[in-house]
C-alpha atoms as a PDB file:
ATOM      1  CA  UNK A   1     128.155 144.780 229.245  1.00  0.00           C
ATOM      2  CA  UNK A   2     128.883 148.494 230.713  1.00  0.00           C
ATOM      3  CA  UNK A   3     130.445 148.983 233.754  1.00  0.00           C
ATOM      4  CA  UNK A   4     128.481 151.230 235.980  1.00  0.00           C
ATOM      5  CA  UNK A   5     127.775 151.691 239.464  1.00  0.00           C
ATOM      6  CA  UNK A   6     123.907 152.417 239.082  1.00  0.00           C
ATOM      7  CA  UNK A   7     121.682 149.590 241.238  1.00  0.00           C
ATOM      8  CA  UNK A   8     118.438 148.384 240.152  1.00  0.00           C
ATOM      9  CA  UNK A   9     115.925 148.247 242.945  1.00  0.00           C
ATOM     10  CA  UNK A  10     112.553 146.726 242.578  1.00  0.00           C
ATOM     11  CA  UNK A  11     109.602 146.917 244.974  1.00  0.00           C
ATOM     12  CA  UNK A  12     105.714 146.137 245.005  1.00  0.00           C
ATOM     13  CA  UNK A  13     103.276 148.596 244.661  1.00  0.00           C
ATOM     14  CA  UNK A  14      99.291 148.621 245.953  1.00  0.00           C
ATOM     15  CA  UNK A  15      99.051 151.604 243.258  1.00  0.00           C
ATOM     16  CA  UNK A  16      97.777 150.521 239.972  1.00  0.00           C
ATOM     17  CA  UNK A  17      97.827 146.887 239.925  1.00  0.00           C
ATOM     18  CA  UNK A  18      96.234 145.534 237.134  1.00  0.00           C
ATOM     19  CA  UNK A  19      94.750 146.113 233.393  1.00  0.00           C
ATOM     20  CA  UNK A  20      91.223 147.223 235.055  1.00  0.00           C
ATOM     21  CA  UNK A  21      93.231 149.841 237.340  1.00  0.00           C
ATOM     22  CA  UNK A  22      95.530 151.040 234.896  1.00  0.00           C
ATOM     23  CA  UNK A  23      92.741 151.880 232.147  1.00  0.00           C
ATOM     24  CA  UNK A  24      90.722 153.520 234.870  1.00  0.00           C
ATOM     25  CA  UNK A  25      93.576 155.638 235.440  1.00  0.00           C
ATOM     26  CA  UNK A  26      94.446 156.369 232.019  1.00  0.00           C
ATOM     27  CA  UNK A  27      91.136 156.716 229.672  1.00  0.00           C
ATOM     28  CA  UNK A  28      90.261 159.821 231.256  1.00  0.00           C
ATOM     29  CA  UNK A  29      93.202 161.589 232.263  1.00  0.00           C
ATOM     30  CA  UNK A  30      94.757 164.825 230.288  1.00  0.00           C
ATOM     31  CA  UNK A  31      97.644 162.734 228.611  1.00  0.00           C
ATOM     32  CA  UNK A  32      94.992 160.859 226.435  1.00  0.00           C
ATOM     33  CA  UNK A  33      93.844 164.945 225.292  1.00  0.00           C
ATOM     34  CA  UNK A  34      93.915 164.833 221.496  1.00  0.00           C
ATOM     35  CA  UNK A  35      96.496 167.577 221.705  1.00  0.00           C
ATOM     36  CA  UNK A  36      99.290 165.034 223.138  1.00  0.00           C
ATOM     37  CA  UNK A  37     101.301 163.486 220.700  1.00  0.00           C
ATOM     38  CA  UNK A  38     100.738 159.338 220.372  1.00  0.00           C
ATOM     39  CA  UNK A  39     104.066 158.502 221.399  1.00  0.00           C
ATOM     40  CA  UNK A  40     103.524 160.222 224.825  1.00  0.00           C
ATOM     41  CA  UNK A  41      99.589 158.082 225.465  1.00  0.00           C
ATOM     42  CA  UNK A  42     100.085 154.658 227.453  1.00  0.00           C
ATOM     43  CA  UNK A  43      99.169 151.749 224.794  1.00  0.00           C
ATOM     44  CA  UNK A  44      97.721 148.559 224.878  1.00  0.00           C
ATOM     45  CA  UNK A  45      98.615 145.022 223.540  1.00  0.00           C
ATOM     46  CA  UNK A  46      96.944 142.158 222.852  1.00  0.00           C
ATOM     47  CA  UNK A  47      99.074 138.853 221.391  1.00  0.00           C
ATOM     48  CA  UNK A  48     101.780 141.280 220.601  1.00  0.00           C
ATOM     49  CA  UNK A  49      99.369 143.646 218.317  1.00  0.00           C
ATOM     50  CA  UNK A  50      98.490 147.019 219.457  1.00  0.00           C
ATOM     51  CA  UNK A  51      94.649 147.494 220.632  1.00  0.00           C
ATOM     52  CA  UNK A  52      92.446 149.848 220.675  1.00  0.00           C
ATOM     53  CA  UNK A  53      92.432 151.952 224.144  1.00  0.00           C
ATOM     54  CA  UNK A  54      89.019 151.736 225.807  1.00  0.00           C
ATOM     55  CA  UNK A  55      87.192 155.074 225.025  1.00  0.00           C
ATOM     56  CA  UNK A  56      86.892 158.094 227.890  1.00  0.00           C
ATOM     57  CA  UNK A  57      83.557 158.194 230.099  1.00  0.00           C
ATOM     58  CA  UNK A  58      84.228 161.674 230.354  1.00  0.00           C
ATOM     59  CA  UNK A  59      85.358 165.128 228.054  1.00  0.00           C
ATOM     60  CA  UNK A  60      89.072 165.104 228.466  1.00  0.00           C
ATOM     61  CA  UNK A  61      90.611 168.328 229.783  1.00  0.00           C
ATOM     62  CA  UNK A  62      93.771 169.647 227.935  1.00  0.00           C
ATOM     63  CA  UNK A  63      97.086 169.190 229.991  1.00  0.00           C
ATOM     64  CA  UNK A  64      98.768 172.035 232.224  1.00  0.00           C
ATOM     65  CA  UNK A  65     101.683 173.212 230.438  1.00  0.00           C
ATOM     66  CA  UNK A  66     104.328 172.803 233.704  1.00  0.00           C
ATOM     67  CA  UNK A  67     106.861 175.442 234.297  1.00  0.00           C
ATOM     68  CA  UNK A  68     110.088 175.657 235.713  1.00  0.00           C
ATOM     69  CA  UNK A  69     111.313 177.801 238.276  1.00  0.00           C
ATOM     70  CA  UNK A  70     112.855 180.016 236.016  1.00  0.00           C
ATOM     71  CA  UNK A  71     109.439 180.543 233.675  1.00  0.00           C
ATOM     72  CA  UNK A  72     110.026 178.770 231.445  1.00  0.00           C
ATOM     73  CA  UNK A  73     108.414 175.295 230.298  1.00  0.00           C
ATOM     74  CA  UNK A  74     109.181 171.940 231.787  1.00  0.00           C
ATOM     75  CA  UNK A  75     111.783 169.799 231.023  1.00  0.00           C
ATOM     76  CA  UNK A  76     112.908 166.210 230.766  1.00  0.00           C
ATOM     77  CA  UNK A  77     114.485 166.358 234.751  1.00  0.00           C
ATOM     78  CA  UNK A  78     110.825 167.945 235.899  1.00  0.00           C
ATOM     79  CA  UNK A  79     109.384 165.309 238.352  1.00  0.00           C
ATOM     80  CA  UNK A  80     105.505 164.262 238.442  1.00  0.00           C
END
């Protein structure tokens, strides 16, 4: 293994719990916009083969470009 001082910490969460809750969340929300790349959209599996995210109930706004401090756009160290 590598050595490293990092720690792991794991704790529960009320938010979100569940398939049912976490396609709510998702199916509408900006990051499912048709202008966001795939590999950015939360997927779905079912015995190990990806399915078919359930379609939005409503038109899907286009995400906020974020920007720094500085002006210009966000980068990987932005928080949500």
């Amino acid at each position: 293994g590598v050595e490293t001082d990092k720690v792991c910490e794991v704790s529960w969460s009320d938010m979100h719990q569940g398939l049912a809750a976490h396609i709510d969340r998702y199916r509408n929300s900006p990051v499912m916009h048709e202008s966001v790349p795939d590999a950015y959209k939360p997927v779905m599996y079912s015995g190990g083969v990806r399915a078919i995210f359930p379609a939005p109930t409503k038109k899907i706004r286009q995400p906020r470009i974020r920007r720094t401090a500085e002006g210009g756009e966000g980068g990987e160290d932005d928080d949500d």
